[in-house]
C-alpha atoms as a PDB file:
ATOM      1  CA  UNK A   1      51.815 136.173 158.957  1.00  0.00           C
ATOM      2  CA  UNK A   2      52.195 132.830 157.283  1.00  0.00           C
ATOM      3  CA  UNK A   3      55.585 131.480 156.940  1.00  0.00           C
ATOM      4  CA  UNK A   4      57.334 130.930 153.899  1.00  0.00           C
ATOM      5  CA  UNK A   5      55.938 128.460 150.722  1.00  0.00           C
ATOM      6  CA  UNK A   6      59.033 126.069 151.519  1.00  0.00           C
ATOM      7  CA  UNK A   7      59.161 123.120 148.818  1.00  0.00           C
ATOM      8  CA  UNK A   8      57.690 119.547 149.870  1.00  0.00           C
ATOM      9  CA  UNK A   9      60.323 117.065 150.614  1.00  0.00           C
ATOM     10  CA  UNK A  10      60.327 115.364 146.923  1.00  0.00           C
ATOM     11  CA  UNK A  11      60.581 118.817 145.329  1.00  0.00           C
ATOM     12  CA  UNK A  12      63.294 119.991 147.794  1.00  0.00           C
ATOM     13  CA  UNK A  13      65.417 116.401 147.297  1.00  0.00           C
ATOM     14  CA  UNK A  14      64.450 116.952 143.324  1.00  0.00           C
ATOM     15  CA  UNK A  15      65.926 120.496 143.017  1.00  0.00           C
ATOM     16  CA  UNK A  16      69.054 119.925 145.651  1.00  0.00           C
ATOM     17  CA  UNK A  17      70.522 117.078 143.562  1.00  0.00           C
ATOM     18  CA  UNK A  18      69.574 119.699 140.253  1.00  0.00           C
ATOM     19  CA  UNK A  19      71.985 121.979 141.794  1.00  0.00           C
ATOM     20  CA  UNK A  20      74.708 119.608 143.159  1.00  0.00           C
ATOM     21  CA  UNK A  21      74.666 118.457 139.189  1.00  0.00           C
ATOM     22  CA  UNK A  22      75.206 121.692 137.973  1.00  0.00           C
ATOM     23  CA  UNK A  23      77.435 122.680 140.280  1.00  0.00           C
ATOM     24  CA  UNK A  24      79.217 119.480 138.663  1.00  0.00           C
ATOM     25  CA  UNK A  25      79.017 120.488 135.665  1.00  0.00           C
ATOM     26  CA  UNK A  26      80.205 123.510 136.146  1.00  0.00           C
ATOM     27  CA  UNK A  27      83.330 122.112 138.208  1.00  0.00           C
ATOM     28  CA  UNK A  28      83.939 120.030 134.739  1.00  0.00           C
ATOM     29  CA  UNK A  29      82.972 122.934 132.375  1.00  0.00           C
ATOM     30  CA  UNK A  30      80.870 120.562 130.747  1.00  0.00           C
ATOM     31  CA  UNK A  31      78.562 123.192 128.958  1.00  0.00           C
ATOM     32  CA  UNK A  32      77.199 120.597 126.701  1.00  0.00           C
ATOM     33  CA  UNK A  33      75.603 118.585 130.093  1.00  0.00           C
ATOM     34  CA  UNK A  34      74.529 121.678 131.683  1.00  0.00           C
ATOM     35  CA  UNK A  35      72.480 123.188 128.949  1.00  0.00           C
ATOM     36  CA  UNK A  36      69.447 120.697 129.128  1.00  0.00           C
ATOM     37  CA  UNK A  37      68.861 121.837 132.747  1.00  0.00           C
ATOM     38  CA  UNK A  38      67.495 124.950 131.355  1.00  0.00           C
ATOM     39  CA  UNK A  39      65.120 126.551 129.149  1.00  0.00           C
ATOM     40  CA  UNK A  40      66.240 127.199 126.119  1.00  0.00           C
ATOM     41  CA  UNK A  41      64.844 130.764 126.490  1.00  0.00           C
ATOM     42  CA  UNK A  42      66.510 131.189 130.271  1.00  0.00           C
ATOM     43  CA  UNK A  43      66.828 135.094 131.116  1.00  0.00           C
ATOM     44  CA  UNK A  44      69.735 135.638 133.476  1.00  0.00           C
ATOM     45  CA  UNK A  45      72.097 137.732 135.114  1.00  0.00           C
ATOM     46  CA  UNK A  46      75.325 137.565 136.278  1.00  0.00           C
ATOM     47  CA  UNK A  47      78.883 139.312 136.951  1.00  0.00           C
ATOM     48  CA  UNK A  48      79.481 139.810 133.059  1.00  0.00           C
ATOM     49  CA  UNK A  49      76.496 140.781 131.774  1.00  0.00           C
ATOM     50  CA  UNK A  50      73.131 142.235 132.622  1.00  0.00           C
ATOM     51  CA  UNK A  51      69.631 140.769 131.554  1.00  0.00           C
ATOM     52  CA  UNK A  52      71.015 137.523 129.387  1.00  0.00           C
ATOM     53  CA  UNK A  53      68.322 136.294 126.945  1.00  0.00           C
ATOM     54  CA  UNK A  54      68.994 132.653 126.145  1.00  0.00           C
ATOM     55  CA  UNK A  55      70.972 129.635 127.407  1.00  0.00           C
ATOM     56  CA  UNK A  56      73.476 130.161 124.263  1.00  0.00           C
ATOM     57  CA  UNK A  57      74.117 133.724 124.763  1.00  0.00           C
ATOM     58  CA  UNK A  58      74.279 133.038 128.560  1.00  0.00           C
ATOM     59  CA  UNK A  59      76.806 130.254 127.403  1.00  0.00           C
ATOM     60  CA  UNK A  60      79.015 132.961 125.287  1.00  0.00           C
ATOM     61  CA  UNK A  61      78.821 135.686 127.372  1.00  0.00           C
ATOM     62  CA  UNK A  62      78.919 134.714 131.363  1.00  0.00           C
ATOM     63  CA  UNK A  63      79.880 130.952 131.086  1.00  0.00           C
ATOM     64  CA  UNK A  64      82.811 131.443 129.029  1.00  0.00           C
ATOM     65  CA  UNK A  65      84.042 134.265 131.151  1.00  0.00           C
ATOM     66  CA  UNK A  66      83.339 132.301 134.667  1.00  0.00           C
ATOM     67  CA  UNK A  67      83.697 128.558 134.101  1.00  0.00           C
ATOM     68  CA  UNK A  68      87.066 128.061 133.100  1.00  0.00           C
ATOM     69  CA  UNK A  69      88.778 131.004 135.079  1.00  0.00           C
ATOM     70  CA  UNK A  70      87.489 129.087 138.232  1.00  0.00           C
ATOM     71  CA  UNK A  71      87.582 126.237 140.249  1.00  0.00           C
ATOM     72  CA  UNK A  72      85.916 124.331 142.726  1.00  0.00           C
ATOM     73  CA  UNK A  73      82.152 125.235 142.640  1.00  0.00           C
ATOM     74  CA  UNK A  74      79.911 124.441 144.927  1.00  0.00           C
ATOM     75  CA  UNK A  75      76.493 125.078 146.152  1.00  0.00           C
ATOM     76  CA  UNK A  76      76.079 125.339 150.309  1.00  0.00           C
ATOM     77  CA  UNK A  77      73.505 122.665 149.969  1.00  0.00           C
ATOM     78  CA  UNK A  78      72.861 122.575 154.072  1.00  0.00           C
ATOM     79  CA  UNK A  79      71.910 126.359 153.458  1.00  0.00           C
ATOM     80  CA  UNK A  80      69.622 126.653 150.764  1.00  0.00           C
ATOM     81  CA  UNK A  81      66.581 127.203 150.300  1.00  0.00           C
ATOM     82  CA  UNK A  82      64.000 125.861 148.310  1.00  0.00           C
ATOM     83  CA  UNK A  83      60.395 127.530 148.104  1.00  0.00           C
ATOM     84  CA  UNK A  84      57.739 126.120 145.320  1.00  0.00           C
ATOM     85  CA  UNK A  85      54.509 127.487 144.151  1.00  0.00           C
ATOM     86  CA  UNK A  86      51.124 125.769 145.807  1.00  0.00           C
ATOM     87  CA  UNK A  87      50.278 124.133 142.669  1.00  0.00           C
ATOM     88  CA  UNK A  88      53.732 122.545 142.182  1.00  0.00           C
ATOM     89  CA  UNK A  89      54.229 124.157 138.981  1.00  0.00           C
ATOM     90  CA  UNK A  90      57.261 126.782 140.075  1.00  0.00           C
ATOM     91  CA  UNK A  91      59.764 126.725 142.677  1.00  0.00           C
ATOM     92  CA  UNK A  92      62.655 129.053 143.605  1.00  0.00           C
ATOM     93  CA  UNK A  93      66.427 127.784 145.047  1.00  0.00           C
ATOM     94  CA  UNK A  94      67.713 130.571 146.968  1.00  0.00           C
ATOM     95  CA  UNK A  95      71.949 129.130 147.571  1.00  0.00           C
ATOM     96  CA  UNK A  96      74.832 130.382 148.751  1.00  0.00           C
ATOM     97  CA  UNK A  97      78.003 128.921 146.945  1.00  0.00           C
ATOM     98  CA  UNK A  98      81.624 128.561 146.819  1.00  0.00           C
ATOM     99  CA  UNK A  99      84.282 128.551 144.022  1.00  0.00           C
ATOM    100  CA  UNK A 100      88.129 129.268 144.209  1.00  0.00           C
ATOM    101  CA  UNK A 101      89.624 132.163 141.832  1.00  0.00           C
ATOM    102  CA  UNK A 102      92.871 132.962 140.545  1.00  0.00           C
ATOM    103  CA  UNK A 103      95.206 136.401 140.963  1.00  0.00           C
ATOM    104  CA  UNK A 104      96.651 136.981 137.520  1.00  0.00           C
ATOM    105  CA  UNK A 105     100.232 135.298 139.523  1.00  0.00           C
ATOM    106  CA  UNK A 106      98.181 132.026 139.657  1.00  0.00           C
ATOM    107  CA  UNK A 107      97.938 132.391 143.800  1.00  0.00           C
ATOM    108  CA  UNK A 108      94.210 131.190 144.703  1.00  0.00           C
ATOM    109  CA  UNK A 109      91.636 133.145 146.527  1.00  0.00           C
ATOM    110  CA  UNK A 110      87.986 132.381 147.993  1.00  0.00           C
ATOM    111  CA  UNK A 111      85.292 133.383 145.634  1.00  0.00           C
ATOM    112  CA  UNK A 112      81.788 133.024 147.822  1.00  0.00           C
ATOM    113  CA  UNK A 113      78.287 134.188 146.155  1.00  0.00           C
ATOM    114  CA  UNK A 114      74.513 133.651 146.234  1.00  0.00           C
ATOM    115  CA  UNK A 115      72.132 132.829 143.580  1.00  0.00           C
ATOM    116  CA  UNK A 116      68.464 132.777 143.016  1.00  0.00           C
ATOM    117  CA  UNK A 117      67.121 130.353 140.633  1.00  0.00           C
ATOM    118  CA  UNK A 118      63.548 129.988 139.445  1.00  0.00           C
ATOM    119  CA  UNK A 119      62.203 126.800 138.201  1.00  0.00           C
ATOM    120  CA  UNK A 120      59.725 125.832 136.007  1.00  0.00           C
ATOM    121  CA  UNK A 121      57.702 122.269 136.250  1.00  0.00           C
ATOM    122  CA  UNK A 122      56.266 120.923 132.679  1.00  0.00           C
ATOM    123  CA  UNK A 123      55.603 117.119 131.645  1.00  0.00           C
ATOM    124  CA  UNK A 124      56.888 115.890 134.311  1.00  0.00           C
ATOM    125  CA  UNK A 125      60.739 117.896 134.442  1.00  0.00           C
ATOM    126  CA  UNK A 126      62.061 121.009 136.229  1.00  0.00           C
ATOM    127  CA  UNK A 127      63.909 123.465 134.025  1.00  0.00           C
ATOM    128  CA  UNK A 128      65.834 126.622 134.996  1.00  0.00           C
ATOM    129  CA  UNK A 129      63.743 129.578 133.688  1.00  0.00           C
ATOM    130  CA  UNK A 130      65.694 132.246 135.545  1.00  0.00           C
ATOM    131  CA  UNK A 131      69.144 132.536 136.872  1.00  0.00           C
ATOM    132  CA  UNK A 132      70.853 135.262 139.022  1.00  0.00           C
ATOM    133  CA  UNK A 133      74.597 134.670 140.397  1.00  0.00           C
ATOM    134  CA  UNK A 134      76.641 136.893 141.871  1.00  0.00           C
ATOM    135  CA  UNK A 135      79.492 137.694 144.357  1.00  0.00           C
ATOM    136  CA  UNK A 136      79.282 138.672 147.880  1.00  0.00           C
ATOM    137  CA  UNK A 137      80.939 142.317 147.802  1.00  0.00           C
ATOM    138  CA  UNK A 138      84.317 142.672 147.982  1.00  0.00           C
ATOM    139  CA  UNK A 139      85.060 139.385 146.512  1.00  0.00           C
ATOM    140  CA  UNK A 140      87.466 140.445 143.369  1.00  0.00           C
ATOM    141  CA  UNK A 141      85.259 140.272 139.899  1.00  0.00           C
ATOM    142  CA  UNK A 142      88.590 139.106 137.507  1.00  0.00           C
ATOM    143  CA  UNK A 143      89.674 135.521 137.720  1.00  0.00           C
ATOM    144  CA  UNK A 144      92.897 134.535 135.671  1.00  0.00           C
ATOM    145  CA  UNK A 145      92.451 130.393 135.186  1.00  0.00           C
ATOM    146  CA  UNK A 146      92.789 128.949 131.590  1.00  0.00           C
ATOM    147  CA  UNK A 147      90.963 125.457 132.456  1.00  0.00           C
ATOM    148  CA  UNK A 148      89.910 123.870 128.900  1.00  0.00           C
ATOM    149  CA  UNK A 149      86.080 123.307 127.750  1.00  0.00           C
ATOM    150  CA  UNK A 150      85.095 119.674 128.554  1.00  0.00           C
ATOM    151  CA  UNK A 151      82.300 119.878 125.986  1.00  0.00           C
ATOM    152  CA  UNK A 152      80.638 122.615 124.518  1.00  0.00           C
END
């Protein structure tokens, strides 16, 4: 059986610095930064909604309900994955991460999850074409932090 597609070392460098600047952004909740990372007509899922059509609605729906109710995110760069079509054109991140949540009493608690990202390569730039985050099981949906919207 032959092993995985695994991304060549400029793609893999190329799309773990893509993720270590969204996780930045999302750290910030700096939506206005992080929406030119993806296509404008992203599909994704996460813990609020189901399919998500659009990086505005993805924005008003699982962004606002994620990003400043947490703190702390962060992809597990040493164990992701990156995996990329022969031809260059897609590639896939496949990343744990790390974020800190809040009881509704303020007290912190560990909030781990994985995503799977697919990227798409046109003129020259990688967008985000499809998104899906979610929680390892068990790890409490609700988070109860106020932090304010850097930019929207």
């Amino acid at each position: 059986m032959a092993d995985l597609p695994e991304a060549d070392a400029a793609t893999r460098a190329y799309l773990m610095q893509w993720l270590d600047t969204f996780a930045g952004y999302v750290r910030e909740v700096d939506y206005a930064s992080a929406r030119p990372l993806f296509h404008p007509d992203v599909l994704a899922f996460g813990t609020h909604r189901d399919v998500i059509a659009g990086v505005q609605s993805w924005m008003d729906t699982q962004w606002d309900n994620v990003w400043p109710k947490t703190a702390d995110f962060r992809f597990a760069l040493d164990a992701t994955r990156i995996l990329a079509a022969d031809d260059g054109s897609m590639a896939v991140a496949v990343a744990p991460w790390t974020s800190t949540g809040f009881h509704q009493d303020g007290s912190r608690f560990d909030r781990p999850g994985r995503a799977t990202m697919i990227f798409h390569k046109s003129g020259g730039t990688w967008l985000c074409v499809h998104s899906h985050m979610s929680l390892n099981r068990g790890v409490p949906q609700q988070s109860h932090a106020n932090r304010p919207v850097k930019a929207r």
